[in-house]
Protein backbone atom coordinates (compact mmCIF):
# COMPACT_ATOMS: atom_id res chain seq x y z
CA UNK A 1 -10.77 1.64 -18.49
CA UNK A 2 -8.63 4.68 -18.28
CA UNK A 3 -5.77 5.36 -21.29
CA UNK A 4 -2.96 7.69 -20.99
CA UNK A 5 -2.26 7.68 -25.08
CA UNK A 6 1.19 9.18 -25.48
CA UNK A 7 0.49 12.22 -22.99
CA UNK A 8 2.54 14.99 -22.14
CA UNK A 9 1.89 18.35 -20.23
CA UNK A 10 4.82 20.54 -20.42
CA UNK A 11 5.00 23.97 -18.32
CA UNK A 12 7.17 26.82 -20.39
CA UNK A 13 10.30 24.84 -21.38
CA UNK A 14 9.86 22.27 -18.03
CA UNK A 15 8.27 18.39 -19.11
CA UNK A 16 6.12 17.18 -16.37
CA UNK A 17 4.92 14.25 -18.56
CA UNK A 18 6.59 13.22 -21.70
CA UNK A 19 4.85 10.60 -23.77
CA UNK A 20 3.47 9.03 -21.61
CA UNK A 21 1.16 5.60 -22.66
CA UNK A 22 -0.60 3.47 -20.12
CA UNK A 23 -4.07 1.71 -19.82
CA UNK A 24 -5.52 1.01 -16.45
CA UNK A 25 -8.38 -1.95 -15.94
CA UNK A 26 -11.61 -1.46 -14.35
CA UNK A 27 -11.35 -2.55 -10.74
CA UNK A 28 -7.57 -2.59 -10.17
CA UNK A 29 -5.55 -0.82 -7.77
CA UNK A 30 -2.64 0.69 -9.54
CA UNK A 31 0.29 1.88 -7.67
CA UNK A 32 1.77 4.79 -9.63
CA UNK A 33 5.52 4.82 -7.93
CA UNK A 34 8.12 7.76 -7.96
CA UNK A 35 9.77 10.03 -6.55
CA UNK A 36 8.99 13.85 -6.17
CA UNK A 37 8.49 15.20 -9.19
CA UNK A 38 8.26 12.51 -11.20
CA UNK A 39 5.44 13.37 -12.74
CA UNK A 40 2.99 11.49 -10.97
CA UNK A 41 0.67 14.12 -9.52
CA UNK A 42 0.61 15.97 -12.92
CA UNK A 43 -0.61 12.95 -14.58
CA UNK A 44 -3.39 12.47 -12.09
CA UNK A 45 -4.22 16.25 -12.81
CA UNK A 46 -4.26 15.85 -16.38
CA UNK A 47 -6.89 12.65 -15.81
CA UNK A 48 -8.83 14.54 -13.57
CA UNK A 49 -9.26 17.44 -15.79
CA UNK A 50 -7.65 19.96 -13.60
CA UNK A 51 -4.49 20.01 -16.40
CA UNK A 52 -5.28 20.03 -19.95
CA UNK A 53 -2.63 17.72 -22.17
CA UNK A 54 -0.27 19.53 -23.93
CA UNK A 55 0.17 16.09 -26.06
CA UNK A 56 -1.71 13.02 -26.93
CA UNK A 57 -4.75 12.10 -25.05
CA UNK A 58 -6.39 10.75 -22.37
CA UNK A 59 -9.90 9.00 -22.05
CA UNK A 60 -11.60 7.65 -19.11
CA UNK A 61 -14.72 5.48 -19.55
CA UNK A 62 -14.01 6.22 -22.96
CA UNK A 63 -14.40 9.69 -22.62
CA UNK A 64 -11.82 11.93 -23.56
CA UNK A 65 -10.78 14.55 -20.34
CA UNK A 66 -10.77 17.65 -22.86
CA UNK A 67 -14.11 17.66 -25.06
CA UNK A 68 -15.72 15.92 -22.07
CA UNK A 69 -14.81 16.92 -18.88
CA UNK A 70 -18.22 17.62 -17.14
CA UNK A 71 -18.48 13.62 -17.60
CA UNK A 72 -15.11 13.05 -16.53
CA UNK A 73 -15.49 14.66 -13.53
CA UNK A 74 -18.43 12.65 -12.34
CA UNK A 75 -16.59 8.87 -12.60
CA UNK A 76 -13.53 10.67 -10.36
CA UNK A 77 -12.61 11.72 -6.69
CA UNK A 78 -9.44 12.67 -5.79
CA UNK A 79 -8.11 12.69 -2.48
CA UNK A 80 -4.84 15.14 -3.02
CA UNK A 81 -1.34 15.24 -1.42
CA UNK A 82 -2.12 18.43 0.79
CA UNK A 83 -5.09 18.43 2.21
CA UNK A 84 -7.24 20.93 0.48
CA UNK A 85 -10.23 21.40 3.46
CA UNK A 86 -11.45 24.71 4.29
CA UNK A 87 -10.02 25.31 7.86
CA UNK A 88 -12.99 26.80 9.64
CA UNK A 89 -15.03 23.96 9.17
CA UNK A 90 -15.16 20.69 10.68
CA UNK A 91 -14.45 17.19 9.89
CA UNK A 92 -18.15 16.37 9.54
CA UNK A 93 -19.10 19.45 7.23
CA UNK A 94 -16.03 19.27 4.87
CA UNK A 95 -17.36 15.61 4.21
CA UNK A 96 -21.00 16.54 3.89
CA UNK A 97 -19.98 19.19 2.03
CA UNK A 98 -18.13 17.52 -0.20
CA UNK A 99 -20.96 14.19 -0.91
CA UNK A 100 -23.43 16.87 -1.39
CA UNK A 101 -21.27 18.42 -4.20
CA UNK A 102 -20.26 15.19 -5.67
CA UNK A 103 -23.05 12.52 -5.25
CA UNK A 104 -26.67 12.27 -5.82
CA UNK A 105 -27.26 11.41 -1.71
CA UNK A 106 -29.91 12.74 0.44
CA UNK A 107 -28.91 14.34 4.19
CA UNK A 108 -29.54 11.43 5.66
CA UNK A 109 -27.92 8.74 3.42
CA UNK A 110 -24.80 11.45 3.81
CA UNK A 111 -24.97 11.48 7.49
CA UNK A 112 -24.55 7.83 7.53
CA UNK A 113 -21.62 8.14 5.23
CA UNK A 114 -19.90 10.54 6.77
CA UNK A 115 -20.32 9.06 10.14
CA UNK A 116 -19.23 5.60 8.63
CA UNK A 117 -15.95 6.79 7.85
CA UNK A 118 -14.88 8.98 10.67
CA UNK A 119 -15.63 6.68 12.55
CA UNK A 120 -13.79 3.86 10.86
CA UNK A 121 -10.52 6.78 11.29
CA UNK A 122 -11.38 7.72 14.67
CA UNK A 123 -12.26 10.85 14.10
CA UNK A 124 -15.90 11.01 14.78
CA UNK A 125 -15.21 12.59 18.15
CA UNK A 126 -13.25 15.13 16.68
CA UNK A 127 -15.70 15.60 14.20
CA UNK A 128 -16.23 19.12 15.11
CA UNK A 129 -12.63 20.45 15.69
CA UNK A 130 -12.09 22.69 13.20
CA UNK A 131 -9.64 21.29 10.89
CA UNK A 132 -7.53 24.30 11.03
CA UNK A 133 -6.39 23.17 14.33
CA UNK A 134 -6.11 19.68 13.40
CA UNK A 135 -2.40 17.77 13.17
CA UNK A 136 -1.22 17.16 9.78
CA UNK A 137 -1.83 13.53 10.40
CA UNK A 138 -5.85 14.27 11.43
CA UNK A 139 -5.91 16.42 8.69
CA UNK A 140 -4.32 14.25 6.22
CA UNK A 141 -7.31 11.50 7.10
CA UNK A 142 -10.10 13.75 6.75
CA UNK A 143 -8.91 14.58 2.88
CA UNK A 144 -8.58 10.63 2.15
CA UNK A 145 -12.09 10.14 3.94
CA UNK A 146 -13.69 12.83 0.84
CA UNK A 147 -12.81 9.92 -1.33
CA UNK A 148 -13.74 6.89 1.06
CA UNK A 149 -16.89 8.31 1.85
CA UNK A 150 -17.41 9.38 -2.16
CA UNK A 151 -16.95 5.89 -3.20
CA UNK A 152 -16.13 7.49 -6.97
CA UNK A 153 -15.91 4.92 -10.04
CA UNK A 154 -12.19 6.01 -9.96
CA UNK A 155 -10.92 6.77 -6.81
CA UNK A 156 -7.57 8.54 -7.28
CA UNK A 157 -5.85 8.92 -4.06
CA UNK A 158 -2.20 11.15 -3.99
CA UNK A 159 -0.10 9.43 -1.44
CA UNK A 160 -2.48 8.64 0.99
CA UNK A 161 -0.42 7.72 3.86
CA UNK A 162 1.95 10.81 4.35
CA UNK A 163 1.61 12.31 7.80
CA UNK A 164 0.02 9.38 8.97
CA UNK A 165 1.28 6.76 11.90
CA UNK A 166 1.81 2.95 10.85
CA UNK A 167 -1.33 2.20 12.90
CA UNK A 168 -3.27 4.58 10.70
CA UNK A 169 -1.11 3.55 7.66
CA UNK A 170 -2.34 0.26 7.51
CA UNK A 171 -5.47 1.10 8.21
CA UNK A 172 -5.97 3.31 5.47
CA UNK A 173 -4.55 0.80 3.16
CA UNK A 174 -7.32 -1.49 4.50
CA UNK A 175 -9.79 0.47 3.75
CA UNK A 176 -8.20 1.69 0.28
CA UNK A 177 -8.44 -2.40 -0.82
CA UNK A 178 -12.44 -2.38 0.51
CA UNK A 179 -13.49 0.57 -1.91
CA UNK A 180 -11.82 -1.57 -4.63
CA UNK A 181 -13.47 -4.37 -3.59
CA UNK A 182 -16.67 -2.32 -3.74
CA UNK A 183 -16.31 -1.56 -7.47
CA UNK A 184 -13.54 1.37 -7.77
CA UNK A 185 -10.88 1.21 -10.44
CA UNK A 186 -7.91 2.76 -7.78
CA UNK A 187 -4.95 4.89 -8.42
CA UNK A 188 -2.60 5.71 -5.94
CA UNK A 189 0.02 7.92 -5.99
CA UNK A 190 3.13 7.45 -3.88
CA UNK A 191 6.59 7.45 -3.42
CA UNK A 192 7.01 5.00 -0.73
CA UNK A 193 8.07 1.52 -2.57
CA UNK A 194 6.46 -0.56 0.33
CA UNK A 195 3.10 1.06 -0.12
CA UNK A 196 2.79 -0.14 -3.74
CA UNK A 197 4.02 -3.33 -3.66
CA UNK A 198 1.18 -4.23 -0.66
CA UNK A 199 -1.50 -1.95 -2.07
CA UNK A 200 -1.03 -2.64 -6.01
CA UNK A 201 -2.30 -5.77 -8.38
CA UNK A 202 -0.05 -3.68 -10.57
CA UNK A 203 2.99 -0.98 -10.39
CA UNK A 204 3.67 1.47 -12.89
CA UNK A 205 6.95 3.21 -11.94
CA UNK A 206 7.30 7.07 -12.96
CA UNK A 207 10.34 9.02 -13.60
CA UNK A 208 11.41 12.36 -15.02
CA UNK A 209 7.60 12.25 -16.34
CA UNK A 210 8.01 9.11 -18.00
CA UNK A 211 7.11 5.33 -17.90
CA UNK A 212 10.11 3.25 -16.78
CA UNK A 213 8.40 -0.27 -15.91
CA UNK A 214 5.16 -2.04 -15.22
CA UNK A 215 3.89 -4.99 -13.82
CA UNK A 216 2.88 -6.74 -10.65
CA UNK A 217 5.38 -5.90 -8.00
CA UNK A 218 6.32 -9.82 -7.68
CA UNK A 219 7.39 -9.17 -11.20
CA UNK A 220 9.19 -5.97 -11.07
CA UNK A 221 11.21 -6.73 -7.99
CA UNK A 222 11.88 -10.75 -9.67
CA UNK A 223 13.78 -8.61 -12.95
CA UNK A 224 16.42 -7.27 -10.38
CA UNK A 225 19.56 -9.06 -9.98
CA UNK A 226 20.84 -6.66 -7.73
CA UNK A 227 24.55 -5.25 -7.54
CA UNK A 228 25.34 -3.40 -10.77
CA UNK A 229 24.30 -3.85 -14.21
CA UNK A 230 26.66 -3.28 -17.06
CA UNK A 231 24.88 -2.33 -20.27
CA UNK A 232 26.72 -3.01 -23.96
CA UNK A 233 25.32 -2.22 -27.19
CA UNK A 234 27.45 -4.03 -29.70
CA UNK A 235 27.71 -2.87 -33.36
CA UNK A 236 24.92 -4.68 -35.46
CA UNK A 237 25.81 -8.54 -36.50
CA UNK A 238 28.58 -8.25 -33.86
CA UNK A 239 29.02 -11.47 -31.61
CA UNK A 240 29.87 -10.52 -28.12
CA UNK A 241 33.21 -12.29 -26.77
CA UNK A 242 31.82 -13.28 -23.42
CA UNK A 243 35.08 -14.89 -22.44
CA UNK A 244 36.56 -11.24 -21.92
CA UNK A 245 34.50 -10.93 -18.99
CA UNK A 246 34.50 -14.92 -17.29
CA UNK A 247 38.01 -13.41 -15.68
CA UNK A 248 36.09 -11.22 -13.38
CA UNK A 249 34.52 -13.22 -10.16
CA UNK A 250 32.25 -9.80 -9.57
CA UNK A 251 29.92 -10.91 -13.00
CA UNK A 252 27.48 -13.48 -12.36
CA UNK A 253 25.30 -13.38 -15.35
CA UNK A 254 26.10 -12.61 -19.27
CA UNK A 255 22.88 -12.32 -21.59
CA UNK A 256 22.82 -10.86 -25.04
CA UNK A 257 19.19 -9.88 -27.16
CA UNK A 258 20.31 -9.24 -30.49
CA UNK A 259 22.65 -5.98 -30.08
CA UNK A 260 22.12 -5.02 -26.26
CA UNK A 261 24.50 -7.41 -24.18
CA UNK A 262 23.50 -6.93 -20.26
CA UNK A 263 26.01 -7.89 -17.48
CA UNK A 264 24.75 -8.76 -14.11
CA UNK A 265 27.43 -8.15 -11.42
CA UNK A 266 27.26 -9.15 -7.61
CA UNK A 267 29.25 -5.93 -6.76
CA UNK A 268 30.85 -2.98 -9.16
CA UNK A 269 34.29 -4.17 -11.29
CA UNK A 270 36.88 -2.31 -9.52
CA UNK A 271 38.16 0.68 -11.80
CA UNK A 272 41.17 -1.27 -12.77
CA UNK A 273 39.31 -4.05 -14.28
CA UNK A 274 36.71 -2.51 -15.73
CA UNK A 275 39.25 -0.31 -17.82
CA UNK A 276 41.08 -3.54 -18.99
CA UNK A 277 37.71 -5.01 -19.87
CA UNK A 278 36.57 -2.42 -21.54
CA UNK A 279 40.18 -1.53 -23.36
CA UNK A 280 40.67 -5.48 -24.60
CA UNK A 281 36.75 -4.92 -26.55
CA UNK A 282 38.39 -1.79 -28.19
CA UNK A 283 41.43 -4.02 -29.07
CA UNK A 284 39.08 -6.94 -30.35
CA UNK A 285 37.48 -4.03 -32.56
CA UNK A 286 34.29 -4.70 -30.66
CA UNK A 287 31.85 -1.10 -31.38
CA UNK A 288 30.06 -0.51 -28.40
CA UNK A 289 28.40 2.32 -26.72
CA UNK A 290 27.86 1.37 -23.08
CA UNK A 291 26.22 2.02 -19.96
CA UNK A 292 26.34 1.68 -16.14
CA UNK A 293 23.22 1.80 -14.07
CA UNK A 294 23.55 0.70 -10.14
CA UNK A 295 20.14 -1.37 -9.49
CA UNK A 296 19.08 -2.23 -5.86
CA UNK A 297 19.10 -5.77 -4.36
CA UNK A 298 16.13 -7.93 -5.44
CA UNK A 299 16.20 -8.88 -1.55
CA UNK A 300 15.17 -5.79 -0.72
CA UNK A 301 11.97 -3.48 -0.87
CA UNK A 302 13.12 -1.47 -3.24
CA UNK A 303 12.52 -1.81 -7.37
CA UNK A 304 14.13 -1.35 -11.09
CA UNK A 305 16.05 2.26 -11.37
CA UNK A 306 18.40 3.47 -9.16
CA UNK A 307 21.22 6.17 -9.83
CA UNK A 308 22.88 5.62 -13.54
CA UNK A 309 26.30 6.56 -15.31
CA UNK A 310 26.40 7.37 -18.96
CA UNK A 311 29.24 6.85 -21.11
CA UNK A 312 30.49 6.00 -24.83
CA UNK A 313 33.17 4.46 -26.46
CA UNK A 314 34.09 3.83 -30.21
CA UNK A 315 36.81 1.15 -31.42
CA UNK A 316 40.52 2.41 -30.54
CA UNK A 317 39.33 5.35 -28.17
């Protein structure tokens, strides 16, 4: 199990990760979804020992990444977002290069590796092209294929598919599910929404370095209504007078949890109504502080979050 325990990194006055609190199970593929810089690579940096926490902690196999890194760094392999290969070599020697340094194998148990997966990538006859003069896309497959052909306890892989063609795409998400399904606990990195919903048992969406949602991504995507969402917080004890807003053919769903009245509309209130809405509550001396967030369709591939509006209001204002 690995356990993000209220961790933060922060770079002079800039939070990459801000309290931050997750625990991933053995053997599950865990789409970590965002957009650039979210966070997302700095918390796999921070896991791999690369970053040291500026906050909480971290433990992987219940081993914590700053007294015990050495250990850490055996259970992980991480294929990054830019290829990090030394360009005068080839294919086949960045790989072997990179089992000897990581795994216990003998020349020829790594010659079979390597050869496995270049092959599976169809790269083997390129195999000694230096990868200097490789496409980004080529070059992007040999850094996954460090991982693939690792076969690390926790294979961390930082979205794995950029550069790549949909053939190659869904290949590589193929063989990201096999490695799983050979015993890796699986974290992967990405921005693209359809890439963690079909890779992912389980989604953990990222944003300005912190935890917004997770679940399975049947889940996630089943909590959007689509359209917008108005958000009310009410003044404690207050009961909500729903019948202010039945008026308005643009709401479709009214739910209160103690305080925090939510309001599911098919399409935004037009200014004009949402003023009067919002001025008869100030006449009816409801307090409120309130909020408007846009959320995508639930038809769609895309997931809780979106663009958001911030506003307050007190009784009379």
């Amino acid at each position: 199990m690995i356990t993000f325990n209220r961790a933060g990194k922060r770079f002079g006055t800039l939070d990459a990760v801000k309290d931050f609190s997750l625990e991933i199970q053995d053997r599950e593929i865990l789409g970590l979804l965002g957009p650039n810089g979210a966070g997302k690579t700095t918390l796999m940096l921070m896991m791999g020992t690369v970053y040291r926490p500026t906050s909480g902690a971290i433990s992987v196999d219940g081993l914590d990444v700053v007294r015990h890194q050495n250990d850490v760094r055996k259970l992980i392999g991480i294929a990054f977002q830019d290829p990090r290969v030394d360009g005068i070599l080839g294919a086949f020697d960045v790989l072997n290069w990179h089992l000897k340094m990581t795994t216990g194998l003998n020349k020829e148990e790594r010659t079979e590796r390597v050869e496995q997966v270049l092959r599976a990538v169809d790269l083997w006859d390129a195999r000694k092209k230096r990868t200097w003069l490789m496409s980004g896309g080529m070059r992007k497959k040999v850094e996954d294929c460090k991982v693939l052909a690792q076969r690390p306890k926790i294979a961390v892989f930082d979205e794995p598919t950029a550069f790549l063609d949909v053939p190659s795409r869904l290949l590589m998400w193929k063989m990201i599910r096999e490695l799983r399904e050979e015993g890796s606990t699986v974290i992967v990195a990405t921005n693209m929404m359809d890439e963690a919903e079909r890779l992912s048992d389980r989604v953990a969406i990222v944003n300005l370095g912190k935890l917004v949602a997770t679940d399975s991504p049947e889940r996630l995507k089943g909590t959007t209504k689509g359209g917008e969402v108005l958000e009310l917080i009410v003044g404690d004890g207050q009961a909500f007078p729903r019948e202010l807003l039945a008026q308005f053919s643009e709401v479709r769903d009214v739910t209160q949890i103690e305080n925090k009245v939510t309001v599911y509309r098919q399409r935004a209130l037009e200014g004009g109504h949402l003023g009067r809405c919002l001025s008869q509550l100030h006449r009816s001396k409801t307090r409120i502080a309130y909020q408007v967030e846009t959320l995508p369709p639930a038809s769609s591939s895309r997931w809780p979050g979106g663009t958001s509006q911030h506003y307050s209001a007190r009784p009379g204002s």
